[in-house]
Protein backbone atom coordinates (compact mmCIF):
# COMPACT_ATOMS: atom_id res chain seq x y z
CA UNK A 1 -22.80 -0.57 10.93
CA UNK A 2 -24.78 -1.85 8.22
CA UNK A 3 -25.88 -5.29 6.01
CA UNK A 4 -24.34 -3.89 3.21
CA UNK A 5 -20.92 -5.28 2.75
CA UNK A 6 -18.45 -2.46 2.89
CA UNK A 7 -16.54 -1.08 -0.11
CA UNK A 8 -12.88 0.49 -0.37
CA UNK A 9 -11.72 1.95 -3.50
CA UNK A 10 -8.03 2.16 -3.76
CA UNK A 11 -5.67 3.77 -6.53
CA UNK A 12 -2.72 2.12 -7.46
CA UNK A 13 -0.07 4.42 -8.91
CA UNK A 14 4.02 4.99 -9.85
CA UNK A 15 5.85 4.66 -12.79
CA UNK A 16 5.50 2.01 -15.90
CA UNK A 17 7.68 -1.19 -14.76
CA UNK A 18 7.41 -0.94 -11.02
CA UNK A 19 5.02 -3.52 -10.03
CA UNK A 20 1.91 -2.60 -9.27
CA UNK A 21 -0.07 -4.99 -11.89
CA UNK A 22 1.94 -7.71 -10.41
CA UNK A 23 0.87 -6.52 -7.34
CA UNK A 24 -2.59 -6.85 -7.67
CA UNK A 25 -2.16 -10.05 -9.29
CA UNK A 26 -0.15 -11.48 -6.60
CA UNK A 27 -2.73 -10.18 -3.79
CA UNK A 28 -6.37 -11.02 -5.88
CA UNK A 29 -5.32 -14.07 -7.69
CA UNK A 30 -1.79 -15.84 -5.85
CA UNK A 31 0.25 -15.45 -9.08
CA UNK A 32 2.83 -13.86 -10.15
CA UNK A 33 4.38 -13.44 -13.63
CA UNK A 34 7.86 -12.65 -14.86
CA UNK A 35 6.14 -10.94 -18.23
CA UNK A 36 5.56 -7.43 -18.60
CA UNK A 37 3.02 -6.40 -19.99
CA UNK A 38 2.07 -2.29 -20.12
CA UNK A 39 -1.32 -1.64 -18.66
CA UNK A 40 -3.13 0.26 -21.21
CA UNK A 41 -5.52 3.09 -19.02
CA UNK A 42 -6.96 1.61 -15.81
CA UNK A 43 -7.14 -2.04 -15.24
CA UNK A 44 -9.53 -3.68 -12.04
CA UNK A 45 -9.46 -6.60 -9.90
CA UNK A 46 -11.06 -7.14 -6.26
CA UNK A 47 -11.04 -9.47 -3.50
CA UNK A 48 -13.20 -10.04 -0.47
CA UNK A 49 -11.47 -9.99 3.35
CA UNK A 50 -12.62 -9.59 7.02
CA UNK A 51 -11.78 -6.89 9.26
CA UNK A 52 -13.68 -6.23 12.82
CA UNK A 53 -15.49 -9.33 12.23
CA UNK A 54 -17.49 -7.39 9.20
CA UNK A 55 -16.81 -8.27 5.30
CA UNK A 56 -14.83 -5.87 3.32
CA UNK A 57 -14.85 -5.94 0.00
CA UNK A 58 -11.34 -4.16 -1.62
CA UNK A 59 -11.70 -2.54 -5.37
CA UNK A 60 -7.89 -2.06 -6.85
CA UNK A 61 -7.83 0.15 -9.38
CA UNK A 62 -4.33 -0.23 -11.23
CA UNK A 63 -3.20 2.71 -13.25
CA UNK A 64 -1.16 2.99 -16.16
CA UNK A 65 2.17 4.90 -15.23
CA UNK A 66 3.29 6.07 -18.45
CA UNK A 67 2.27 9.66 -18.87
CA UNK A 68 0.48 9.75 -22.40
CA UNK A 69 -2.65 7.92 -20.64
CA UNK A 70 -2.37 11.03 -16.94
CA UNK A 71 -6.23 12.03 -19.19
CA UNK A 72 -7.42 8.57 -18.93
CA UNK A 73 -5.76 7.50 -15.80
CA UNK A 74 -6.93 10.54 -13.46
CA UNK A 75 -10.90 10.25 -13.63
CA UNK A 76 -10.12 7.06 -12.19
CA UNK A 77 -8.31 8.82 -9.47
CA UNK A 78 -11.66 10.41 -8.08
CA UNK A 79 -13.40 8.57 -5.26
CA UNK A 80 -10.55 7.00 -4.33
CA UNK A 81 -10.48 6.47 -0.44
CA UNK A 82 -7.47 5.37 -0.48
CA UNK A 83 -3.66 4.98 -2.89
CA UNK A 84 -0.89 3.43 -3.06
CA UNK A 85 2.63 4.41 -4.39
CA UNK A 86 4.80 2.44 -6.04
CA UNK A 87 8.18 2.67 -7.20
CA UNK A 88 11.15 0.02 -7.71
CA UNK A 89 14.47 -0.78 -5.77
CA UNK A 90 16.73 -0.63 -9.05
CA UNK A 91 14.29 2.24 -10.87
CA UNK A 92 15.92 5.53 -9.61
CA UNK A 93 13.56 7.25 -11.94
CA UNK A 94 10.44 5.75 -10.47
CA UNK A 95 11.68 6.80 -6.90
CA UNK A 96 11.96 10.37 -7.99
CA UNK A 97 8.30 10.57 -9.44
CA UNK A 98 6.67 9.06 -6.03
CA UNK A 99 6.00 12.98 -5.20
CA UNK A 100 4.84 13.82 -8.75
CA UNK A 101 2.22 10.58 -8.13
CA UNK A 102 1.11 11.98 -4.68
CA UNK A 103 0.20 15.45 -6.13
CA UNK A 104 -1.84 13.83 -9.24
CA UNK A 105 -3.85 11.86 -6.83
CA UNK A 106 -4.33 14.19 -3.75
CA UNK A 107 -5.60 17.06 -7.21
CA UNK A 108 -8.02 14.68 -7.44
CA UNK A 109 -8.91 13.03 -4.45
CA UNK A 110 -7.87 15.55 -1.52
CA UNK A 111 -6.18 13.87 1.79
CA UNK A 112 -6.72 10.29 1.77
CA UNK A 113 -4.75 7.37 3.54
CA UNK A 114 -1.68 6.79 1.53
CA UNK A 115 1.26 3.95 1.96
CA UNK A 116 4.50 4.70 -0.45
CA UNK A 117 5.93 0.81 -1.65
CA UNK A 118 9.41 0.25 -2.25
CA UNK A 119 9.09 -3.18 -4.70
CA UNK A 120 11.57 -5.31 -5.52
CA UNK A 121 13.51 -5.68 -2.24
CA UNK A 122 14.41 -9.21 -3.40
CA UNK A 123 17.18 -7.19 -5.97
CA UNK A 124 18.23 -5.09 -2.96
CA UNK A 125 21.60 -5.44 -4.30
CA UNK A 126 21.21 -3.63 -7.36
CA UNK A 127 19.32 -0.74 -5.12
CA UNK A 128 19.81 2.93 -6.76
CA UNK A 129 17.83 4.47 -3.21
CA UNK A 130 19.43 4.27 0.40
CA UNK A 131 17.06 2.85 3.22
CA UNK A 132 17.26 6.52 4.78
CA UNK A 133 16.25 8.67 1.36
CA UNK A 134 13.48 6.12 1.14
CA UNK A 135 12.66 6.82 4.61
CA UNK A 136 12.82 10.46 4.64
CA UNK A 137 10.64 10.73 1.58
CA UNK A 138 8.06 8.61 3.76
CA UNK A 139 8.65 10.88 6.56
CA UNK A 140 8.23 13.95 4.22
CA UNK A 141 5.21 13.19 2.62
CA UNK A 142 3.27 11.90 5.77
CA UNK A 143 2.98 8.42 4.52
CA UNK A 144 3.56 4.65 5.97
CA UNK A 145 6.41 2.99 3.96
CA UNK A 146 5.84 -0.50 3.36
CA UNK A 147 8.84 -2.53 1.62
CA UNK A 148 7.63 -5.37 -0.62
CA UNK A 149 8.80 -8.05 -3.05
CA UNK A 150 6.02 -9.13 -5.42
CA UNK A 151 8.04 -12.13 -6.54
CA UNK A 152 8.81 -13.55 -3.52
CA UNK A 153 5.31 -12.48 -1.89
CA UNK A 154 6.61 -10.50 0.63
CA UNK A 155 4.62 -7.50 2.81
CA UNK A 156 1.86 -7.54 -0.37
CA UNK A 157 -1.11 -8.41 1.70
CA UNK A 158 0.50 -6.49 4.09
CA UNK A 159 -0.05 -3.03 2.00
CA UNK A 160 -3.98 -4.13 1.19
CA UNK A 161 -4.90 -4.76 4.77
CA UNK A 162 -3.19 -1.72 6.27
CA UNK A 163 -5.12 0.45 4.38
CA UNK A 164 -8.43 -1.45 4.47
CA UNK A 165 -8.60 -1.11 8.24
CA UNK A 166 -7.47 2.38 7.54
CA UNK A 167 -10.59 2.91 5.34
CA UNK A 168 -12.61 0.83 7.72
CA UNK A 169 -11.80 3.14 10.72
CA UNK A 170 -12.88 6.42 9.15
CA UNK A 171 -16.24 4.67 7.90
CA UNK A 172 -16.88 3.55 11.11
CA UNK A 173 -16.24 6.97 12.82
CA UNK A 174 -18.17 9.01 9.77
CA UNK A 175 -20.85 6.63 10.75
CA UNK A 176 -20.74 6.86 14.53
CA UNK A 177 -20.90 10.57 14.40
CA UNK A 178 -23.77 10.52 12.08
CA UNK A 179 -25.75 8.04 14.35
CA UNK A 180 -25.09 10.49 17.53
CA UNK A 181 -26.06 13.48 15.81
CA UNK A 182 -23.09 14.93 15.65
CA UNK A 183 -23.47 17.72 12.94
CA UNK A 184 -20.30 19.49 13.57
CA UNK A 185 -19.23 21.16 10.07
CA UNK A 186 -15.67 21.11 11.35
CA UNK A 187 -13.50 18.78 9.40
CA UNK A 188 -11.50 17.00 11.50
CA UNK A 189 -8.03 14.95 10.11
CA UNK A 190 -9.11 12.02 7.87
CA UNK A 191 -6.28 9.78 8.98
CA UNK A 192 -3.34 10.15 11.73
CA UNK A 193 0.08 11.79 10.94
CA UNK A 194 2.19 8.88 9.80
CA UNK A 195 5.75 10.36 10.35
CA UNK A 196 6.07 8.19 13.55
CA UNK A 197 4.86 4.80 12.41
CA UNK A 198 6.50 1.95 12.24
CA UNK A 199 8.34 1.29 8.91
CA UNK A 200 6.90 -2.19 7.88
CA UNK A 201 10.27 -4.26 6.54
CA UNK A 202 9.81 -7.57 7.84
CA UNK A 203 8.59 -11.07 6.39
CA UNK A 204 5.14 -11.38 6.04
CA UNK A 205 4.18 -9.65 9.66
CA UNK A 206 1.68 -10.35 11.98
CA UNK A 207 -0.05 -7.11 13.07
CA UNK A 208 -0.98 -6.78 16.62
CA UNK A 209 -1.94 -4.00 18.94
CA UNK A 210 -0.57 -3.18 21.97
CA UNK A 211 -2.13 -1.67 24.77
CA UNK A 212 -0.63 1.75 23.87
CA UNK A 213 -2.09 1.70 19.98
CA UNK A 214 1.08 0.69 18.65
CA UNK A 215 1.58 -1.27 15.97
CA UNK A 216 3.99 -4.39 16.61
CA UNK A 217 5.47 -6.77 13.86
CA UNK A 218 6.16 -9.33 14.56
CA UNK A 219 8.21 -12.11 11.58
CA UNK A 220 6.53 -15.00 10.49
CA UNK A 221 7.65 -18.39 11.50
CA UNK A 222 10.27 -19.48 8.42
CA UNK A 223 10.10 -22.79 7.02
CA UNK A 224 13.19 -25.27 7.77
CA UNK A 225 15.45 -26.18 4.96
CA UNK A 226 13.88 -24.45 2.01
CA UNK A 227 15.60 -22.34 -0.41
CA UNK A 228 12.71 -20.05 -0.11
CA UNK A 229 13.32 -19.29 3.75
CA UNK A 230 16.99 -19.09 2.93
CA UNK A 231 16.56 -16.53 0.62
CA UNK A 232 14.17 -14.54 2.96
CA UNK A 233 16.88 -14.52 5.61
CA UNK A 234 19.40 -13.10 2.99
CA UNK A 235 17.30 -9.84 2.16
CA UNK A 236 16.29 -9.64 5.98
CA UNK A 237 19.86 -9.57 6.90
CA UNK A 238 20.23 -6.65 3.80
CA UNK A 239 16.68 -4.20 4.38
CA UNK A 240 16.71 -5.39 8.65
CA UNK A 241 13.66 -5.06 10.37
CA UNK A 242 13.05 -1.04 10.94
């Protein structure tokens, strides 16, 4: 395309207590903390990765989720390209607002490539949401669901690269069409209907592409012996592969 490394701007958005500066923290820096701490307006992090053999550099915008900071928070919103909802496995509350979140971005941002997170799978015991309400509200709203578990680092980079190629793919085409002239004032769909993708549930995946276009996940190779891997195989067994 160009020399000029590629920028994606991404939103991330739910209620207070869900995850999402742990996210970021967890996918830009490798650490996580039990503390929390209440993000005061809009807090920023990035980090560099590769995708199509060009450099991409990912801008993470974390928002505030408690609603006294919505005049702060949504300015932030615009130029977005692409968001991600958050809400907890043992916050009912935080599940409920996921559509509320959708509306205050898409006000500001229109249509853009959107996964809904379901943190915390790690306390899938204490869920307050069944696997299929979760899955409807995906399949409502037109969005990939991705199930993750900050602590245990578990489908985070997943969320982040998904929707980099996402952004990646659109760029590319915007720029293809430009190059070949084609100055066709009807829009066309920014991004694919998502209803029929793949729910992404399992260990730290390995994306691959089959001949059809489909996405395949495939579980990463667990470590022998560990308490870690144990664990793993214990919320596997609980959220299974979907």
């Amino acid at each position: 395309m160009t020399n000029t490394m590629e920028r994606e701007r991404m939103v991330i958005v739910g209620n207070g207590g869900v995850g999402k500066s742990s996210m970021i923290q967890r996918y830009c820096k490798g650490i996580f903390t039990k503390d929390y701490k209440k993000t005061i307006g809009v807090d920023f992090l990035e980090r560099q990765i590769e995708i199509d053999g060009e450099d991409v550099r990912i801008m993470l915008w974390d928002t505030a989720g408690q609603e006294e900071f919505d005049c702060i928070t949504k300015a932030y919103y615009r130029g977005a390209q692409a968001s991600v909802l958050v809400f907890s496995t043992t916050d009912r509350a935080s599940f409920d607002a996921i559509k509320e979140w959708k509306r205050k971005v898409e006000n500001e941002c229109n249509e853009i490539p959107t996964v809904i997170v379901q943190n915390k799978i790690d306390l899938i015991e204490q869920a307050v949401v069944s696997a299929d309400e979760v899955e409807t509200l995906a399949k409502m709203l037109n969005c990939r669901l991705i199930r993750t578990s900050v602590k245990e680092d578990i489908n985070v980079a997943s969320v982040f690269r998904y929707l980099a190629t996402k952004c990646h793919q659109l760029m590319t085409q915007t720029y293809d069409q430009v190059t070949s002239g084609n100055n066709s004032t009807q829009q066309t769909s920014t991004h694919p209907p998502y209803s029929n993708a793949p729910t992404i549930s399992a260990f730290s995946p390995t994306f691959t592409k089959s001949s059809s276009g489909t996405i395949v996940l495939r579980p990463a190779k667990k470590s022998s012996g560990s308490s870690a891997a144990r664990k793993r195989k214990i919320v596997l067994k609980k959220c299974g592969i979907l």
